[in-house]
N, C-alpha and C. Protein backbone atom coordinates (compact mmCIF):
# COMPACT_ATOMS: atom_id res chain seq x y z
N UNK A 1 55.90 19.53 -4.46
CA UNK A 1 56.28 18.52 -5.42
C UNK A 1 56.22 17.12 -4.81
N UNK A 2 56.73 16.77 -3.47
CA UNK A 2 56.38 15.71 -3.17
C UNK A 2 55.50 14.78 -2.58
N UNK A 3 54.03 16.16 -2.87
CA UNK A 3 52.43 15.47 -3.05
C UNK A 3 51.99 14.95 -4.34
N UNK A 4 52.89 15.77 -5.04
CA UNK A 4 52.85 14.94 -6.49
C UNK A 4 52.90 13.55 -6.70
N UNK A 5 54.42 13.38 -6.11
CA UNK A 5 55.46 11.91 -5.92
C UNK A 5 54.17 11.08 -5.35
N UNK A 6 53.26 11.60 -4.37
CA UNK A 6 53.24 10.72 -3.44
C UNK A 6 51.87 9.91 -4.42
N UNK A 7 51.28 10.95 -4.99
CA UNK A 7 50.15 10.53 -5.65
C UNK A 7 50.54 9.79 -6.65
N UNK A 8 51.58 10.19 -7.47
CA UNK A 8 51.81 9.17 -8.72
C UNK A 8 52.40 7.63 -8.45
N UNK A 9 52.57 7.50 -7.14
CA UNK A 9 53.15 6.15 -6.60
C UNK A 9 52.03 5.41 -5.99
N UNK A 10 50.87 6.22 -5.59
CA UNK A 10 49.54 5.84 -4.62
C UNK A 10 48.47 5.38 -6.26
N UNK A 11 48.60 5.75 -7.44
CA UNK A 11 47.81 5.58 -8.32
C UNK A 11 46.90 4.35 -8.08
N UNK A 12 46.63 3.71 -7.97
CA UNK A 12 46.30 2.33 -7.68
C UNK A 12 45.63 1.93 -6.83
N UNK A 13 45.96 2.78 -6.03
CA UNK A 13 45.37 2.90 -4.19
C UNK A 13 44.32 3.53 -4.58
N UNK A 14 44.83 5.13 -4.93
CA UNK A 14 43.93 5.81 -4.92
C UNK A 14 42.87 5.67 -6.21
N UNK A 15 42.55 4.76 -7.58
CA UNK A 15 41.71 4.36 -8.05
C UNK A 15 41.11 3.55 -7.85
N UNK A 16 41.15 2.40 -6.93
CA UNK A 16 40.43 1.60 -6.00
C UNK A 16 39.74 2.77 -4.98
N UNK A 17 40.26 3.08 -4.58
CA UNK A 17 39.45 3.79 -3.37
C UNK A 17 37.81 4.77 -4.31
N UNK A 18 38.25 5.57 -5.01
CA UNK A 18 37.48 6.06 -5.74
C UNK A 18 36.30 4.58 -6.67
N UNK A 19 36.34 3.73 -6.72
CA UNK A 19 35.82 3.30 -7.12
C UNK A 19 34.88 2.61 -6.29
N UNK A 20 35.81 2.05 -5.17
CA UNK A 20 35.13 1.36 -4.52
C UNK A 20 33.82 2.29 -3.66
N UNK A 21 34.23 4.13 -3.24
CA UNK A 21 33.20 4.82 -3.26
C UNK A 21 31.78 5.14 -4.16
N UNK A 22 32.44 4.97 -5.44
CA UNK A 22 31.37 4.81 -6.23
C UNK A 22 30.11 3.58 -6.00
N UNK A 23 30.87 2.88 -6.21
CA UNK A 23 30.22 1.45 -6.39
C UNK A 23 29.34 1.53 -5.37
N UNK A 24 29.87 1.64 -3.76
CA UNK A 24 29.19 1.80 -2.22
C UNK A 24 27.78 2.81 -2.58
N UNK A 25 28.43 3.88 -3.14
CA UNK A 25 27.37 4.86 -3.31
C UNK A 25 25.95 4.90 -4.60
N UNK A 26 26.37 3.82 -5.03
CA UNK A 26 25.27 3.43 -6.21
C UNK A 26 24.63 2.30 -5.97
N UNK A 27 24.89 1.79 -5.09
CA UNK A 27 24.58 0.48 -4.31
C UNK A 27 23.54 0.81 -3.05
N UNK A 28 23.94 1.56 -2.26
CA UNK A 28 22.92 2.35 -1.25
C UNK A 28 21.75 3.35 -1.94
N UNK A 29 22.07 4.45 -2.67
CA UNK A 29 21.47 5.14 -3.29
C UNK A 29 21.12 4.80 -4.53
N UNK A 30 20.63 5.62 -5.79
CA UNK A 30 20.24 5.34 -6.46
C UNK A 30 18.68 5.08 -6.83
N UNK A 31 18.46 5.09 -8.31
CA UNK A 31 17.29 4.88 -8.80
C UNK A 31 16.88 2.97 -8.23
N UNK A 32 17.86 2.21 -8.34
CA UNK A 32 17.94 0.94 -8.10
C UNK A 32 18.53 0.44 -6.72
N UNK A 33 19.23 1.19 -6.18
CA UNK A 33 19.63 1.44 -4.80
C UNK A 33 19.01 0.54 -3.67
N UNK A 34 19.72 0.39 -2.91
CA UNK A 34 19.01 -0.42 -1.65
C UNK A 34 18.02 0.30 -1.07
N UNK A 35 18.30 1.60 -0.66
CA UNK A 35 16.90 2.46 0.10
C UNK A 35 15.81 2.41 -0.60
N UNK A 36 16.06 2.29 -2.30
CA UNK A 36 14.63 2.56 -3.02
C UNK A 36 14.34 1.38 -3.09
N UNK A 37 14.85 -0.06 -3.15
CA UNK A 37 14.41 -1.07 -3.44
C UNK A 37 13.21 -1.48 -2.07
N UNK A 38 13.87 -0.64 -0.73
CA UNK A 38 12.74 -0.69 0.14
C UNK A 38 11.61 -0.46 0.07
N UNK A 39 11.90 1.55 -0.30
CA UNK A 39 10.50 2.06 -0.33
C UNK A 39 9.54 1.18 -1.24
N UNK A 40 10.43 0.58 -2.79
CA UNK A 40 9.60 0.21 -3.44
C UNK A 40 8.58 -1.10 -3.10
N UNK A 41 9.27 -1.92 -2.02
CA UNK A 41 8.79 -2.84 -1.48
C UNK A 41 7.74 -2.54 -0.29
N UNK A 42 7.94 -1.68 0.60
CA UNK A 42 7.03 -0.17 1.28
C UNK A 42 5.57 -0.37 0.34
N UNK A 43 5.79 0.34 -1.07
CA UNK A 43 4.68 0.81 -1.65
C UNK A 43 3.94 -0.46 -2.29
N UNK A 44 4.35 -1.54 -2.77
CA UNK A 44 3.87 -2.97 -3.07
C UNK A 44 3.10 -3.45 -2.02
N UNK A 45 3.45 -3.18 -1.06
CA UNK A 45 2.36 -3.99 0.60
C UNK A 45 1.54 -2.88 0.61
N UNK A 46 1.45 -1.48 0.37
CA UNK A 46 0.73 -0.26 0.77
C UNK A 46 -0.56 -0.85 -0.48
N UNK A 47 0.05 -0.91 -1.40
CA UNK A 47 -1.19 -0.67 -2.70
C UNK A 47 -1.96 -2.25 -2.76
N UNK A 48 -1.02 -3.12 -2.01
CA UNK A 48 -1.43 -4.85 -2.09
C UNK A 48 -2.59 -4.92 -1.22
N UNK A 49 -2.53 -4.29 0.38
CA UNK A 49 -3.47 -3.75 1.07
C UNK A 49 -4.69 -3.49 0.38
N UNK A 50 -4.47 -2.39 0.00
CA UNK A 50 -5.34 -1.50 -0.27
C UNK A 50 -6.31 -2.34 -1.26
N UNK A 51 -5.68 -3.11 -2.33
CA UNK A 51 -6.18 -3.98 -3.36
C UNK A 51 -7.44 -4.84 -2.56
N UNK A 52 -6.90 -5.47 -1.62
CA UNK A 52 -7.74 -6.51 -0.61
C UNK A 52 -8.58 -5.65 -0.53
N UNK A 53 -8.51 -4.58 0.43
CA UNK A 53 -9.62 -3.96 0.86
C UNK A 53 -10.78 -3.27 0.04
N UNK A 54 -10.55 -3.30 -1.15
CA UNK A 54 -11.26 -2.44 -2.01
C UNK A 54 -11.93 -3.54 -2.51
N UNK A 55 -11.13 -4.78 -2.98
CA UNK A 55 -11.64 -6.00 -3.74
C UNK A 55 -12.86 -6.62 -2.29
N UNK A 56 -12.23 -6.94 -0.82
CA UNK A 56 -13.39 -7.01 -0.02
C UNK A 56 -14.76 -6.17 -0.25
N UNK A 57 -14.51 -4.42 -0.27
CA UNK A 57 -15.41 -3.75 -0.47
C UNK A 57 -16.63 -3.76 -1.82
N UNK A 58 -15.54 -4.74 -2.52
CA UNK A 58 -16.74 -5.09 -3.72
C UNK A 58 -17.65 -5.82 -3.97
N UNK A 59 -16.59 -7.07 -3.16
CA UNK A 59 -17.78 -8.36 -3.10
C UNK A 59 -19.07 -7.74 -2.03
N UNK A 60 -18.86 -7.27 -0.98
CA UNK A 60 -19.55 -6.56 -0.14
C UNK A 60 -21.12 -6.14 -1.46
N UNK A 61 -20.37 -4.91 -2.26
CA UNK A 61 -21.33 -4.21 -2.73
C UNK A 61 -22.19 -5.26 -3.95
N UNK A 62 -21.52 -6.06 -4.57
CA UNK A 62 -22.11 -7.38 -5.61
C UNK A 62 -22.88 -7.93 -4.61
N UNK A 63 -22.30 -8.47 -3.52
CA UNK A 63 -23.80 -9.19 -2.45
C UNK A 63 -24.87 -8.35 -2.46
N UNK A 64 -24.97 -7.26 -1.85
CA UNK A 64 -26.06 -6.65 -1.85
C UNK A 64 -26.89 -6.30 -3.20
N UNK A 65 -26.06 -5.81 -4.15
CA UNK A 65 -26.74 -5.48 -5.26
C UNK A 65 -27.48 -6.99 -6.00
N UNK A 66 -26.83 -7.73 -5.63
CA UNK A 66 -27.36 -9.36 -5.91
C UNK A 66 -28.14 -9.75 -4.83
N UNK A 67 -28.52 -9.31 -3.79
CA UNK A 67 -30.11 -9.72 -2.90
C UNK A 67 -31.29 -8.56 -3.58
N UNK A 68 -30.60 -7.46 -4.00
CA UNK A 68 -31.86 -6.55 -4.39
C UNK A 68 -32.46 -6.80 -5.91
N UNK A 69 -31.29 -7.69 -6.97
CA UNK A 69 -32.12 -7.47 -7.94
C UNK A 69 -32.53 -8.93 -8.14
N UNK A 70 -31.52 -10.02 -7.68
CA UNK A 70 -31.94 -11.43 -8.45
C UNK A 70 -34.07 -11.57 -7.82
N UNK A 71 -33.51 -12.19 -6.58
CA UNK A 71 -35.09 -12.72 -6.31
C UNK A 71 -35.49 -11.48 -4.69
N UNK A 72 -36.37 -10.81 -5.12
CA UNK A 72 -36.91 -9.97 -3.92
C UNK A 72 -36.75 -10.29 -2.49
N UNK A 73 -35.56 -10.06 -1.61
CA UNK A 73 -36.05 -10.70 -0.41
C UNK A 73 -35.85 -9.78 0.44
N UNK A 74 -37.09 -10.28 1.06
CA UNK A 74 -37.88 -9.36 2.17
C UNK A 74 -37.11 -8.57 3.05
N UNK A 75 -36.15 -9.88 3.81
CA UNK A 75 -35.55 -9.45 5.12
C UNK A 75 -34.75 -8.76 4.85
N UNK A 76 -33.82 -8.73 3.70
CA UNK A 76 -32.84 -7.57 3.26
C UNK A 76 -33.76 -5.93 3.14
N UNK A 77 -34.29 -6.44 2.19
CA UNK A 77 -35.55 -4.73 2.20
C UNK A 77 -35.45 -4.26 3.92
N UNK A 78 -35.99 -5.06 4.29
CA UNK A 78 -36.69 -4.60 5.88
C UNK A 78 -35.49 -3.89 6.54
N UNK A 79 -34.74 -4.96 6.61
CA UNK A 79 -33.53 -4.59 7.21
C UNK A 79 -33.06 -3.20 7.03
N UNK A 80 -33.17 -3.02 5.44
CA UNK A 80 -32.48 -1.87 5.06
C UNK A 80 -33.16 -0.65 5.44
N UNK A 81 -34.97 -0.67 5.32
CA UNK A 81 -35.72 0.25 5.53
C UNK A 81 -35.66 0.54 6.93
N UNK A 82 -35.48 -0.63 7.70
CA UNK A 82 -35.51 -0.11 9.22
C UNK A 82 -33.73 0.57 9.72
N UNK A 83 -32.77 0.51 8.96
CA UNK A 83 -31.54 1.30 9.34
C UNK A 83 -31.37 2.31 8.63
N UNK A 84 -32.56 2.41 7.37
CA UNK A 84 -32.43 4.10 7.17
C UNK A 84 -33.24 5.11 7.19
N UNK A 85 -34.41 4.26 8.22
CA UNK A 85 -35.63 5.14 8.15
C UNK A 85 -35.59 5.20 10.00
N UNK A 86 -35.35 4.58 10.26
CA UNK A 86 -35.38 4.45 11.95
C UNK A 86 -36.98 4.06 12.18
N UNK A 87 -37.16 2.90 11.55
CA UNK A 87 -38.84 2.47 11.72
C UNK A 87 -39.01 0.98 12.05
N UNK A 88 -39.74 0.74 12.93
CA UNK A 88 -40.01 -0.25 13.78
C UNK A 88 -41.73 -0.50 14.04
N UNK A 89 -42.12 -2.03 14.23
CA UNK A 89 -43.41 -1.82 14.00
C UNK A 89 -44.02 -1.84 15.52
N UNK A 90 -45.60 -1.86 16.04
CA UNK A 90 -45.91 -1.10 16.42
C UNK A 90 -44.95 -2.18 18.00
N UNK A 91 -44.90 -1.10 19.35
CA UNK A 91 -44.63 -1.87 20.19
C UNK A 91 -43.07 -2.08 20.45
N UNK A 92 -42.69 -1.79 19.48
CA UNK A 92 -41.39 -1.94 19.18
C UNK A 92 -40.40 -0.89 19.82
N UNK A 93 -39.31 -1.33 20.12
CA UNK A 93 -38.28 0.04 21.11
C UNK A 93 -37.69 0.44 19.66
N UNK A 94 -37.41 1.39 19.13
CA UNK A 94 -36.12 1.48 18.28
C UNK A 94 -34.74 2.59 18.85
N UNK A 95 -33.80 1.90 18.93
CA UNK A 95 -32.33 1.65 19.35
C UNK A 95 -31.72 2.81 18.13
N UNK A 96 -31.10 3.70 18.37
CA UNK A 96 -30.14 4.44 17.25
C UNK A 96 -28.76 5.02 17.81
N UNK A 97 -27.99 5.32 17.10
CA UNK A 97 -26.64 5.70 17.69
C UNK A 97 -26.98 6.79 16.93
């Protein structure tokens, strides 16, 4: 009986305390939580990356596809024929990895 007493006099205490666990624990955890607000910040630089690199990889592929169709040029052709044919003219060393 006088864990009873002790609780019905602690009321106050002990609903602060419970709350203030809550609060701590929805604040760290959670859908909105501090840990996820990381990861989510984690995955924003992961995919922001990735954006660059793909958007680099495009202009990449628009250059080339824009030397092969606007105006014919040579040295691109050549270039290309000699790194996928392994061909060199006469006299010539050709170099391959």
């Amino acid at each position: 009986m006088s864990f009873l007493k002790i609780i019905n006099n602690k009321k106050i205490t002990l609903i602060s305390i419970f709350l203030f666990l809550y609060v701590l624990l929805n604040f760290l955890d959670g859908e909105r939580g501090l840990i996820s607000y990381f990861e989510k910040k984690n995955t924003i630089n992961n995919l922001l990356k990735e954006k660059k690199l793909l958007t680099n990889k495009l202009n990449l592929i628009e250059k080339k596809n824009s030397m092969l169709t606007d105006v014919i040029d040579l040295d691109y052709l050549e270039t290309i024929y000699r790194e996928k044919f392994l061909v060199g003219k006469k006299n010539e060393k050709v170099f391959f990895e």
